[in-house]
N, C-alpha and C. Protein backbone atom coordinates (compact mmCIF):
# COMPACT_ATOMS: atom_id res chain seq x y z
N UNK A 1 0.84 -1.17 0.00
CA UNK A 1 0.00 0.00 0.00
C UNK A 1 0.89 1.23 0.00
N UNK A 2 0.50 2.35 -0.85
CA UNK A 2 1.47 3.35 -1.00
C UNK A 2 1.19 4.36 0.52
N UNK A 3 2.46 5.01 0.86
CA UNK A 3 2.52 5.87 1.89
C UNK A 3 2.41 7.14 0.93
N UNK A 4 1.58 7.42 -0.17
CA UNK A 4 2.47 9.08 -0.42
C UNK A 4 1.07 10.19 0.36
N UNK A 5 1.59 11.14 0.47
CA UNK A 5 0.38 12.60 0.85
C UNK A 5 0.72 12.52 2.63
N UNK A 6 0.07 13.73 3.00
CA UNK A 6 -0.09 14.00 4.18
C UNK A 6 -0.80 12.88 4.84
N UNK A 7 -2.26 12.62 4.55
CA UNK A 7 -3.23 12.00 4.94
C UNK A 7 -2.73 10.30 4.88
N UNK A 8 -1.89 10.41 3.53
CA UNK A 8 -1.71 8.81 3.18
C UNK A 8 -0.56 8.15 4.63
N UNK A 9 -0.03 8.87 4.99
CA UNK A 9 1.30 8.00 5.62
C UNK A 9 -0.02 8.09 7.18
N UNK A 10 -0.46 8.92 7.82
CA UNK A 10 -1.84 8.91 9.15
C UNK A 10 -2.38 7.38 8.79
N UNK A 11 -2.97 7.55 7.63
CA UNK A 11 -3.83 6.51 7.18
C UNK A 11 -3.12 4.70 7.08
N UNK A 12 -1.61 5.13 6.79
CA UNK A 12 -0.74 3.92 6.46
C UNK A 12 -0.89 3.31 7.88
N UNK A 13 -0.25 4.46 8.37
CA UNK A 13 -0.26 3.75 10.23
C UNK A 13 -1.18 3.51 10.92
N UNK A 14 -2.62 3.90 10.70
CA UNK A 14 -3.40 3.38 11.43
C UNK A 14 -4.13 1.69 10.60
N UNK A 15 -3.87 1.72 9.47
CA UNK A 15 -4.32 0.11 9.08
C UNK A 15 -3.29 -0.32 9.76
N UNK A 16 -2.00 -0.55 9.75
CA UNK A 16 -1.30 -1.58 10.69
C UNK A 16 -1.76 -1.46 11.67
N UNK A 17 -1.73 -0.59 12.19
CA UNK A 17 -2.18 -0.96 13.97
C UNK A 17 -3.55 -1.84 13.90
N UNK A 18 -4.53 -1.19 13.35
CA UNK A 18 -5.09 -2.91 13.12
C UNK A 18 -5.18 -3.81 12.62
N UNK A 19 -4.11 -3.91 11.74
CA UNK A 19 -3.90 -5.14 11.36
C UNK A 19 -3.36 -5.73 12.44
N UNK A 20 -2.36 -5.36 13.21
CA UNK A 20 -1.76 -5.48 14.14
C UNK A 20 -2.48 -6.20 15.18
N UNK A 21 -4.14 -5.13 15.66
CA UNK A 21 -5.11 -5.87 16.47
C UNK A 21 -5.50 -6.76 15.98
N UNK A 22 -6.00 -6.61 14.96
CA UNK A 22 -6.98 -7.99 14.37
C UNK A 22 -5.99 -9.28 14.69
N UNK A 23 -4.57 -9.02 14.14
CA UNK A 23 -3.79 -10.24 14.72
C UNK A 23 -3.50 -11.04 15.98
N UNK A 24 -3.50 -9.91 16.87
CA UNK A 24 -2.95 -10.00 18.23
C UNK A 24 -4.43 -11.25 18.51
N UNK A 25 -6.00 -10.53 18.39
CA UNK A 25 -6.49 -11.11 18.53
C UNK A 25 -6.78 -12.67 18.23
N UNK A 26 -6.91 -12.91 16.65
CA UNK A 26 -6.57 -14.08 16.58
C UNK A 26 -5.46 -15.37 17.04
N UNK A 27 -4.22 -14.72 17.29
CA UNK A 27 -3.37 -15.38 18.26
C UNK A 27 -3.88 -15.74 19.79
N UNK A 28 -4.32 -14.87 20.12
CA UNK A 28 -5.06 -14.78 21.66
C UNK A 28 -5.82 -15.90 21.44
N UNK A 29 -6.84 -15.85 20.44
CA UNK A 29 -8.02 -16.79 20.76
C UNK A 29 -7.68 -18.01 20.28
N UNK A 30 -6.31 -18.19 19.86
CA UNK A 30 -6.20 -19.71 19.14
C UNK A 30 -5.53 -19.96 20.50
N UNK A 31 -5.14 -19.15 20.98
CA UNK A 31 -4.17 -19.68 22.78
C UNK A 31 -5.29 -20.11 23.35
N UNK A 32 -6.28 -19.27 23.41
CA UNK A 32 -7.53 -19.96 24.49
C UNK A 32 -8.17 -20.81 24.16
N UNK A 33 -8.28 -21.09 22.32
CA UNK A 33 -8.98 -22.48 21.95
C UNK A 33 -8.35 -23.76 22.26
N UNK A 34 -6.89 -23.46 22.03
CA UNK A 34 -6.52 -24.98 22.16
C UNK A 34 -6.12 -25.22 20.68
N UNK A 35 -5.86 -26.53 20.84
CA UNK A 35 -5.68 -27.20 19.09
C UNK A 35 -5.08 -26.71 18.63
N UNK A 36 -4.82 -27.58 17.08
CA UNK A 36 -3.48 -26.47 16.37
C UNK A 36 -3.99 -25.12 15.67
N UNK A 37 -2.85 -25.23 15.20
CA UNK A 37 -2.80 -23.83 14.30
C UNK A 37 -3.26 -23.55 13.50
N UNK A 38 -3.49 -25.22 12.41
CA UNK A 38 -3.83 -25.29 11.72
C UNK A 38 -5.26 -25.65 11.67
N UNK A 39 -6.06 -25.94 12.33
CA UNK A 39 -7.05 -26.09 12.42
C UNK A 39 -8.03 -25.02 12.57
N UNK A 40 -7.16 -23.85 13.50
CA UNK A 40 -7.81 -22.29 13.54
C UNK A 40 -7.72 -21.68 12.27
N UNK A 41 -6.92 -21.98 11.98
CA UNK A 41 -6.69 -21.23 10.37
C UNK A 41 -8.34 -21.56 9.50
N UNK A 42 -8.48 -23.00 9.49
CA UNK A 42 -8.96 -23.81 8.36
C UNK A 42 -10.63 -22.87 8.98
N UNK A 43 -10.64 -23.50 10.35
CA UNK A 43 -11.93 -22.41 10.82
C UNK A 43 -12.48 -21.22 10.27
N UNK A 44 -10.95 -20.47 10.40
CA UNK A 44 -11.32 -18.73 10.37
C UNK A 44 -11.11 -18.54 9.18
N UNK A 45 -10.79 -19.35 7.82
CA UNK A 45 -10.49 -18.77 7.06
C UNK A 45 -9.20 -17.89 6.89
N UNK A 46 -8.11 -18.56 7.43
CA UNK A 46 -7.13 -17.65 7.94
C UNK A 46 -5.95 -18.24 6.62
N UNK A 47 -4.34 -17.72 6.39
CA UNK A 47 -3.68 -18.43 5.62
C UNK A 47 -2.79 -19.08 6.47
N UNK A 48 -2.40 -20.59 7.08
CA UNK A 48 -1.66 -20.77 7.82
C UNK A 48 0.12 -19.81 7.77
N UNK A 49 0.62 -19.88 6.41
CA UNK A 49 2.13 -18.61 6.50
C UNK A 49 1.67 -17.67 7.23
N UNK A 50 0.99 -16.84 6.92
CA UNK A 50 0.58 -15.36 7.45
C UNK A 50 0.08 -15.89 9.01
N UNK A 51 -0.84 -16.98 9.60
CA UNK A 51 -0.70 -16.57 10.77
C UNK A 51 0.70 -17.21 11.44
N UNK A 52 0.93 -17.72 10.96
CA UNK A 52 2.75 -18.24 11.91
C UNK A 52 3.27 -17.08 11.55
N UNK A 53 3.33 -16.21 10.37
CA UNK A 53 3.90 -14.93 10.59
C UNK A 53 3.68 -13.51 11.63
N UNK A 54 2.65 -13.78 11.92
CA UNK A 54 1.96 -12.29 12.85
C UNK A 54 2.19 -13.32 14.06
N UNK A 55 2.15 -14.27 14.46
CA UNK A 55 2.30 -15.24 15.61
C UNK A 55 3.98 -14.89 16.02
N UNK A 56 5.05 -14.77 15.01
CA UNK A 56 6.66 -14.82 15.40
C UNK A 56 6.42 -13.29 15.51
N UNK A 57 6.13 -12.65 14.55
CA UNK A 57 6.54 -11.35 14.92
C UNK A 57 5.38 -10.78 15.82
N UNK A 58 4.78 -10.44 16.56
CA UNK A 58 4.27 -10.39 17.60
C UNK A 58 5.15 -10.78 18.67
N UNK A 59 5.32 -11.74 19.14
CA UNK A 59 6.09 -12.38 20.00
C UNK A 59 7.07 -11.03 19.57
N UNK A 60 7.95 -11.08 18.81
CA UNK A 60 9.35 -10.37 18.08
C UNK A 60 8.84 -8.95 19.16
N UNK A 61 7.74 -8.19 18.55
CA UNK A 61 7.64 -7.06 18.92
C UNK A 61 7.30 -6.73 20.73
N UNK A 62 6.67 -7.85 21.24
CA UNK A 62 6.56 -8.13 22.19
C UNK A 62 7.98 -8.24 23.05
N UNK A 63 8.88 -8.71 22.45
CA UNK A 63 9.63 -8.99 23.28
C UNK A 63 10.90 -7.23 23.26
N UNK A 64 10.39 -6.81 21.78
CA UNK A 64 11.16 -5.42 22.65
C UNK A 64 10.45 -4.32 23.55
N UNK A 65 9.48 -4.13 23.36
CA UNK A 65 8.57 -3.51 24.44
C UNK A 65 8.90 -4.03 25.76
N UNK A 66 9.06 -5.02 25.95
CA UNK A 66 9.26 -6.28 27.46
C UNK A 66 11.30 -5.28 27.77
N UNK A 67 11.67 -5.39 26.53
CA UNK A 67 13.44 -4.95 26.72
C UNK A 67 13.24 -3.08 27.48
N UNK A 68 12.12 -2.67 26.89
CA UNK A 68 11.98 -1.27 26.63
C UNK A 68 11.91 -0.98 28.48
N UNK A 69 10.52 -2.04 28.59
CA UNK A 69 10.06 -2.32 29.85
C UNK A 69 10.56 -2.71 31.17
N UNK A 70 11.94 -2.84 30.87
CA UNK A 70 13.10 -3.28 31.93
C UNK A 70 13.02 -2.23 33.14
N UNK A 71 12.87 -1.12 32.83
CA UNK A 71 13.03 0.04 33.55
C UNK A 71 12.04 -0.27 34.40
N UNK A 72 12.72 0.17 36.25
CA UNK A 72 12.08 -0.02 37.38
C UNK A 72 10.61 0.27 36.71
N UNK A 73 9.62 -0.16 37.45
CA UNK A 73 8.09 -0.07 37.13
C UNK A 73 7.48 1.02 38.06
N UNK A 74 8.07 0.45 39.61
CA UNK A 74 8.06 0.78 41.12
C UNK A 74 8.71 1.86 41.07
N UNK A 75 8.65 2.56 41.88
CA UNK A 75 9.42 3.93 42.70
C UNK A 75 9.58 3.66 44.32
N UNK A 76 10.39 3.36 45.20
CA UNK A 76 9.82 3.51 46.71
C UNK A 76 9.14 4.73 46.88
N UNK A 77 8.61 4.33 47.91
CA UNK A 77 7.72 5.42 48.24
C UNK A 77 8.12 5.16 49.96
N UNK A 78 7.83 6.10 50.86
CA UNK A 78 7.66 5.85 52.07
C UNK A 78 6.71 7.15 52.92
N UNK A 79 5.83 6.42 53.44
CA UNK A 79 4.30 6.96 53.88
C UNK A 79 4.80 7.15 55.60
N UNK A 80 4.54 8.17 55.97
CA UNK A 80 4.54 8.24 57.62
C UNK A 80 3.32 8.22 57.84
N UNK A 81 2.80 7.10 58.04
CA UNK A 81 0.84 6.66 58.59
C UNK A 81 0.60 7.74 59.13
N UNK A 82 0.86 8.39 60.24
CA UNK A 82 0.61 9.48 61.38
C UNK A 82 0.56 10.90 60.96
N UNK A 83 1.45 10.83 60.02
CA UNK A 83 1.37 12.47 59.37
C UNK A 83 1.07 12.56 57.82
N UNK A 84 0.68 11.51 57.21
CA UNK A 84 0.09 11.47 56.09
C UNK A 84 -1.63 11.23 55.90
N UNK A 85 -1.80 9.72 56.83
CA UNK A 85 -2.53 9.04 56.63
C UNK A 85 -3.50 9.75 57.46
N UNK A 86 -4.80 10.33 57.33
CA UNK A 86 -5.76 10.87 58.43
C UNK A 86 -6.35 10.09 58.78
N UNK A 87 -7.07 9.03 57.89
CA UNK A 87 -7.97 8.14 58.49
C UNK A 87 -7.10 6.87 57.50
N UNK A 88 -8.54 5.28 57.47
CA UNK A 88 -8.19 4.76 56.75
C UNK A 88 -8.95 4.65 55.74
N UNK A 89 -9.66 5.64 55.51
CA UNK A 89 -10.21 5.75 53.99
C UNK A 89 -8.85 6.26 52.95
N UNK A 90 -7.97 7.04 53.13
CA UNK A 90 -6.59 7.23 52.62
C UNK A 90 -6.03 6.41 51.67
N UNK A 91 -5.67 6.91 50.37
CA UNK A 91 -5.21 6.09 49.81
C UNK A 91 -4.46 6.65 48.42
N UNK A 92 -3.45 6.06 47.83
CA UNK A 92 -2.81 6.47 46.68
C UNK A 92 -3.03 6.18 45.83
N UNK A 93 -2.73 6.89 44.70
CA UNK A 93 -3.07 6.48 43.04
C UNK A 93 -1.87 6.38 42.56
N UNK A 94 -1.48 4.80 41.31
CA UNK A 94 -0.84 4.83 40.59
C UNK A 94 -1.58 4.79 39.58
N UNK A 95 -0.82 5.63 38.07
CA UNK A 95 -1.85 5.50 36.97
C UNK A 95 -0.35 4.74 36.52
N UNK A 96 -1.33 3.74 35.50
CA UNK A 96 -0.44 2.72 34.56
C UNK A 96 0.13 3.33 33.05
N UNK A 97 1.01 2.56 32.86
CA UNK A 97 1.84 2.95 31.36
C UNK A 97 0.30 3.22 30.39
N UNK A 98 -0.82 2.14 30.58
CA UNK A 98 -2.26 2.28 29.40
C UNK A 98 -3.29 2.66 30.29
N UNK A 99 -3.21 3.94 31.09
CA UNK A 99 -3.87 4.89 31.62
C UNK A 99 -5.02 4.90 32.79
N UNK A 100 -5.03 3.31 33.05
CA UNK A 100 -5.63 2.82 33.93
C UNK A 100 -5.48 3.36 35.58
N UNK A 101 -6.03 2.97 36.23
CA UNK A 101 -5.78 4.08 37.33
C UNK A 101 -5.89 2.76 38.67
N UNK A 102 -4.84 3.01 39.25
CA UNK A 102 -5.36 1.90 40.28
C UNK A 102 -5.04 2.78 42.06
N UNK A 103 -5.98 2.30 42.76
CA UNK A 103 -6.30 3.31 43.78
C UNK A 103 -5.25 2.33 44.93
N UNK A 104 -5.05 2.75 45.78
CA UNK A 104 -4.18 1.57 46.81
C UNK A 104 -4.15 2.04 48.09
N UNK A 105 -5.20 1.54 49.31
CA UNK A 105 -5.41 1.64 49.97
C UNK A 105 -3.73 1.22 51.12
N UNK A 106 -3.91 2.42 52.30
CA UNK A 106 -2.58 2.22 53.05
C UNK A 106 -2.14 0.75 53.51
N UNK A 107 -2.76 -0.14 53.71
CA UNK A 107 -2.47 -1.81 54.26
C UNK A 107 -2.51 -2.85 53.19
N UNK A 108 -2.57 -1.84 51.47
CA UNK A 108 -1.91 -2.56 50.51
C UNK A 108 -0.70 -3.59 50.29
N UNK A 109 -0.80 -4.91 50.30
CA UNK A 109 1.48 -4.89 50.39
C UNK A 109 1.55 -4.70 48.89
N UNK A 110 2.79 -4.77 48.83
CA UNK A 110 3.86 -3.95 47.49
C UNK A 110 3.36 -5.28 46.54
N UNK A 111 3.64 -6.43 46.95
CA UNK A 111 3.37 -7.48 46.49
C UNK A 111 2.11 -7.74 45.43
N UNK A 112 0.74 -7.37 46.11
CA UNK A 112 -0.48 -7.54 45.60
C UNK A 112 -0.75 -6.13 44.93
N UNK A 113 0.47 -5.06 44.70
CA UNK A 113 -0.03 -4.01 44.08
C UNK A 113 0.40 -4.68 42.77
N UNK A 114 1.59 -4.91 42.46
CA UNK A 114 2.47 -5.35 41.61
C UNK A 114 1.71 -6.47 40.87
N UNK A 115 0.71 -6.82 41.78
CA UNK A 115 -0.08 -8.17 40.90
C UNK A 115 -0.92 -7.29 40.17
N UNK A 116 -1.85 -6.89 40.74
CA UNK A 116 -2.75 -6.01 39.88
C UNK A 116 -2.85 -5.37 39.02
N UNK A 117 -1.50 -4.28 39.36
CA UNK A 117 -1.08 -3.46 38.01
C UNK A 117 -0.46 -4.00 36.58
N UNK A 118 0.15 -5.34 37.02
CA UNK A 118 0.46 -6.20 35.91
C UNK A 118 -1.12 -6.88 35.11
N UNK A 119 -2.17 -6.91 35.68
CA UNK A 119 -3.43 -8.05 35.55
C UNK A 119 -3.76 -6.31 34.97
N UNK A 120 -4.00 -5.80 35.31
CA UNK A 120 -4.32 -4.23 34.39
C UNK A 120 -3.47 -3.44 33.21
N UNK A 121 -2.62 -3.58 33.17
CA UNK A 121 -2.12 -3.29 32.03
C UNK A 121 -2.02 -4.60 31.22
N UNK A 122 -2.45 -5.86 31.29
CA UNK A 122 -2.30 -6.86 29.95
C UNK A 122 -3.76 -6.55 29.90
N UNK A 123 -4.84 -6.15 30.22
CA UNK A 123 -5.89 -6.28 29.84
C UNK A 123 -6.25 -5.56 28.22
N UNK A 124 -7.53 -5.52 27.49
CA UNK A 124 -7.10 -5.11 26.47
C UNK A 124 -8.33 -3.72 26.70
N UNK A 125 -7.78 -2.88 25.62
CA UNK A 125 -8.45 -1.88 25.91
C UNK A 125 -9.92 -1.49 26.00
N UNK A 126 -10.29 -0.62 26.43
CA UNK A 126 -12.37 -0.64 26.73
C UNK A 126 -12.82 -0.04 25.59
């Protein structure tokens, strides 16, 4: 597909990105079906090359975002209960890398924040 004009190269990049989704998805749902590859293909009408292709590179692109993603996630933080905390309705906000917002009450541990915010940012978008 040609990139030329102002509008054309906007337009270039937003069909990949869903092509991109449409892929991601079908990978997803052949993970949750089960069975081969080839059998999702034959289902969906799919071309088995092309999906082993969006299947490696996915993964591919996945895995530099994950390199990108190395960088601490966490910040310490340290709360003086007594001169911060007024009551225990009190509580902090982290917003995520995909804009999600997660609230964290003071008797949070670090542990079960770290779960969540991971279970919220793989989710897919609303």
């Amino acid at each position: 597909m040609a990139k030329s004009g102002v509008g054309g190269q906007a337009a270039w990049e937003e069909r990949q990105r869903e092509r991109e989704a449409c892929w991601r998805a079908h990978v997803k749902a052949w993970q949750v079906r089960g069975g081969t590859q080839a059998a999702y293909c034959r289902d969906h009408g799919l071309a088995p090359a092309d999906f082993s292709w969006w299947k490696h590179e996915l993964a591919r692109r996945d895995g530099q975002r994950t390199s990108a993603a190395e960088r601490p996630a966490f910040v310490p933080v340290v709360l003086q209960p007594a001169a911060v905390c007024a009551d225990e309705s009190t509580f902090c906000q982290a917003i995520l890398k995909n804009g999600r917002r997660l609230n964290i009450g003071p008797d949070v541990a670090a542990a079960r924040v770290a779960e969540l915010a991971s279970a919220l940012e793989n989710l897919p978008p609303c």
